[in-house]
C-alpha atoms as a PDB file:
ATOM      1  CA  UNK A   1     122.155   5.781  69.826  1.00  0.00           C
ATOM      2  CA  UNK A   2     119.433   3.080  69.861  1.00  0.00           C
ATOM      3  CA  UNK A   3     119.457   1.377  66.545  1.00  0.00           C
ATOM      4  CA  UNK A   4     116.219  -1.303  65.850  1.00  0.00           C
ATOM      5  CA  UNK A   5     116.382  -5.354  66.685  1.00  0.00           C
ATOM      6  CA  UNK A   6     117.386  -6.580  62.996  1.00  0.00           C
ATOM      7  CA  UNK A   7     116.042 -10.245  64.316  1.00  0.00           C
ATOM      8  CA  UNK A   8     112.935  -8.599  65.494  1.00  0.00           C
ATOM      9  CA  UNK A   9     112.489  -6.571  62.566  1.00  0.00           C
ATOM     10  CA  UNK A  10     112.866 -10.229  60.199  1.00  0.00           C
ATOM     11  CA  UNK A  11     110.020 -11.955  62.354  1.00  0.00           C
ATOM     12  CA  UNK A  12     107.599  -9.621  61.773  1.00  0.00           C
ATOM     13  CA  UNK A  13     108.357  -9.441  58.203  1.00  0.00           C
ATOM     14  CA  UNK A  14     107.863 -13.046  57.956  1.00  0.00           C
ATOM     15  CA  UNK A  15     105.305 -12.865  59.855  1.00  0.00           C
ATOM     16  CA  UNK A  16     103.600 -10.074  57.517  1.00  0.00           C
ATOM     17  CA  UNK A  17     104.330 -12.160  54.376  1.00  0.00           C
ATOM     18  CA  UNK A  18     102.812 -15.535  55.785  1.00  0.00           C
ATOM     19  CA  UNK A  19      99.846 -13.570  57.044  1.00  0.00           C
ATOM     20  CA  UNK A  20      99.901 -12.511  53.233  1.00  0.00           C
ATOM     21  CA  UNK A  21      99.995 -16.429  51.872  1.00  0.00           C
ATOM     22  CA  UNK A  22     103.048 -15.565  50.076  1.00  0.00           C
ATOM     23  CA  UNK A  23     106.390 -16.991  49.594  1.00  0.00           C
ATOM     24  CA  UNK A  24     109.481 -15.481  49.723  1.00  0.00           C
ATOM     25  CA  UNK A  25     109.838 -15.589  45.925  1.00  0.00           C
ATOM     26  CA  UNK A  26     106.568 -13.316  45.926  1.00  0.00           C
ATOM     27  CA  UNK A  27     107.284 -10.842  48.437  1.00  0.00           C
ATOM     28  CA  UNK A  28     110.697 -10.665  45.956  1.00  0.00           C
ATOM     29  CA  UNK A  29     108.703 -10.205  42.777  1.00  0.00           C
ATOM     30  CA  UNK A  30     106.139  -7.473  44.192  1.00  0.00           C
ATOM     31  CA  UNK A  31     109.577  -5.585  46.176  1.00  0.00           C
ATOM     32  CA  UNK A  32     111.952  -5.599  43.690  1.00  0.00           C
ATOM     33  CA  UNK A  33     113.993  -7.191  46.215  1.00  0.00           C
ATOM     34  CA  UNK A  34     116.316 -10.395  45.677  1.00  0.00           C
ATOM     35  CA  UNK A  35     114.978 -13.394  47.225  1.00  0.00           C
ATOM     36  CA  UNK A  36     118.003 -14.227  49.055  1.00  0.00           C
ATOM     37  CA  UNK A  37     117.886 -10.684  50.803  1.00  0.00           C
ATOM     38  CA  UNK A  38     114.562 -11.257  51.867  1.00  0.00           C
ATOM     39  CA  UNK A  39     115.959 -14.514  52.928  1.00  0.00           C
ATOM     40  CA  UNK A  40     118.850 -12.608  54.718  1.00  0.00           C
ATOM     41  CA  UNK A  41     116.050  -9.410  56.359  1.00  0.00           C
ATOM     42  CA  UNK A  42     113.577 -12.684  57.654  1.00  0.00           C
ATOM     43  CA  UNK A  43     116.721 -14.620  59.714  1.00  0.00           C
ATOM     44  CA  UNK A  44     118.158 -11.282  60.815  1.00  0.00           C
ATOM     45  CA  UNK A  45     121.251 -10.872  59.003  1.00  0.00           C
ATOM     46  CA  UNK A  46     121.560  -7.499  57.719  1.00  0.00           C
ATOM     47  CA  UNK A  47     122.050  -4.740  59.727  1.00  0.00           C
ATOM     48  CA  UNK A  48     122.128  -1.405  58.012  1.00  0.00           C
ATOM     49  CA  UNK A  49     118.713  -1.952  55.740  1.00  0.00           C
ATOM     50  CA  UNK A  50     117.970   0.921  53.132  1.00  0.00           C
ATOM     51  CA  UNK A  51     115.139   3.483  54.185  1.00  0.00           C
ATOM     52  CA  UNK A  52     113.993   2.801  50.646  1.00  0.00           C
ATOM     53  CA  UNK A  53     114.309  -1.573  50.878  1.00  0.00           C
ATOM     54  CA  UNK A  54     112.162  -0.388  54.149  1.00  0.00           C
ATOM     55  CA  UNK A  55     109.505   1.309  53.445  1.00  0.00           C
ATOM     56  CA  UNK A  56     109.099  -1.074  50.478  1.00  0.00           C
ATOM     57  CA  UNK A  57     108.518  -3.496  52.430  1.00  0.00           C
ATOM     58  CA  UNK A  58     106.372  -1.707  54.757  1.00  0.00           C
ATOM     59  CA  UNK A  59     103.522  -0.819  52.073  1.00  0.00           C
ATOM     60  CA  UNK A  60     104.161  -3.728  50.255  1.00  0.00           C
ATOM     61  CA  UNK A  61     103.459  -6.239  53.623  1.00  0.00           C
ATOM     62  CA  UNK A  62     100.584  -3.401  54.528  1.00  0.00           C
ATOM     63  CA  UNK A  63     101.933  -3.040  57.996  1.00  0.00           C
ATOM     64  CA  UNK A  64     102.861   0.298  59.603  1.00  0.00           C
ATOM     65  CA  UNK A  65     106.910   1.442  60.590  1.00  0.00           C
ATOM     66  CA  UNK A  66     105.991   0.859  64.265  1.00  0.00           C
ATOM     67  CA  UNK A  67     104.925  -2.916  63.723  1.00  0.00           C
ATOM     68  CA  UNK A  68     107.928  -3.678  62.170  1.00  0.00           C
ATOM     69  CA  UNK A  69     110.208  -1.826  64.340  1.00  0.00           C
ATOM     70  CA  UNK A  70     107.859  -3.350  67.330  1.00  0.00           C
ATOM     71  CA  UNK A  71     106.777  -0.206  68.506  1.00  0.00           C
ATOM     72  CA  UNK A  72     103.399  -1.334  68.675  1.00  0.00           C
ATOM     73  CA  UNK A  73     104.368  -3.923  71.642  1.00  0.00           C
ATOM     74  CA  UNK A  74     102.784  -3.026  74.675  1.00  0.00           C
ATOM     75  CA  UNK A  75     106.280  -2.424  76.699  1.00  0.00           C
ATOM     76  CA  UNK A  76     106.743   0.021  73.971  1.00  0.00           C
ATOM     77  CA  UNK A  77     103.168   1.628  74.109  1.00  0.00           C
ATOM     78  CA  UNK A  78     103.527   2.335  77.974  1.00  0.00           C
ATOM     79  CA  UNK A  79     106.578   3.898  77.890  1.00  0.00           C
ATOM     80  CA  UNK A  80     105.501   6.443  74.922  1.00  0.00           C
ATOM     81  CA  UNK A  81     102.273   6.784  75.579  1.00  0.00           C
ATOM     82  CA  UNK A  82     100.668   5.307  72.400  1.00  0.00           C
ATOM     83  CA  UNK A  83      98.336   3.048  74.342  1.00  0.00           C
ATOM     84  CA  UNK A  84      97.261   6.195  75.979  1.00  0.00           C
ATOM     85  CA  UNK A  85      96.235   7.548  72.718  1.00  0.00           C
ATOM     86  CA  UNK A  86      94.563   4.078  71.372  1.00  0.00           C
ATOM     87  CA  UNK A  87      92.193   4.002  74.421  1.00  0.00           C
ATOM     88  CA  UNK A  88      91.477   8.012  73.818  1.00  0.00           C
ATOM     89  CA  UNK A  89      90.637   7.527  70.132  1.00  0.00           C
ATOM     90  CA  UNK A  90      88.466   3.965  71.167  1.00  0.00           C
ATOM     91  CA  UNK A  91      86.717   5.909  73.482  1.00  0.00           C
ATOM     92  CA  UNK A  92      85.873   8.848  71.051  1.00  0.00           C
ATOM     93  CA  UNK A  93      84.653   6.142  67.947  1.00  0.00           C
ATOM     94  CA  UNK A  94      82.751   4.927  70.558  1.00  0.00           C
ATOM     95  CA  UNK A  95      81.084   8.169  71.767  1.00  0.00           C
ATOM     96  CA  UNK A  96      80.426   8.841  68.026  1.00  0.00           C
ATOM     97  CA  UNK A  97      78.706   6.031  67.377  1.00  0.00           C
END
């Protein structure tokens, strides 16, 4: 069973919380979660994270499940069709408009 990239998975929360302006000492304090996890989730070090801790940090950061997971990269979006979809749902907004 596939489990996600815990390395990739601590980028892109960085990368969510920089895009934010905030430190890691604010992500912390709007989470609930301990600075040094936070710490620990941004360099990759823990493994098993909480579906809770997760999704926390999901709505906190504003960034969907797939981005973090990096479902959203484009190896990812040909293989499960998402792109597909994107272009479909462009082309429709488009049409509307």
């Amino acid at each position: 069973m596939d489990t996600y990239d815990s390395v990739f998975l601590g980028e892109r929360v960085r990368r969510a919380r920089m895009a934010h302006g905030w430190k890691q000492k604010e992500l912390a304090e709007r989470t609930g979660v301990p600075q040094g996890n936070i710490s620990r989730i941004e360099r990759g070090q823990i493994q098993d994270m909480h579906l809770s801790r997760f999704i926390t940090l999901m709505r906190t950061l504003n960034v969907s499940a797939d981005y973090l997971l990096g479902f959203d990269t484009p190896e990812h979006a040909a293989s499960n069709g998402s792109s597909q979809s994107r272009k479909r749902a462009k082309r429709r907004t488009k049409e509307k408009a």
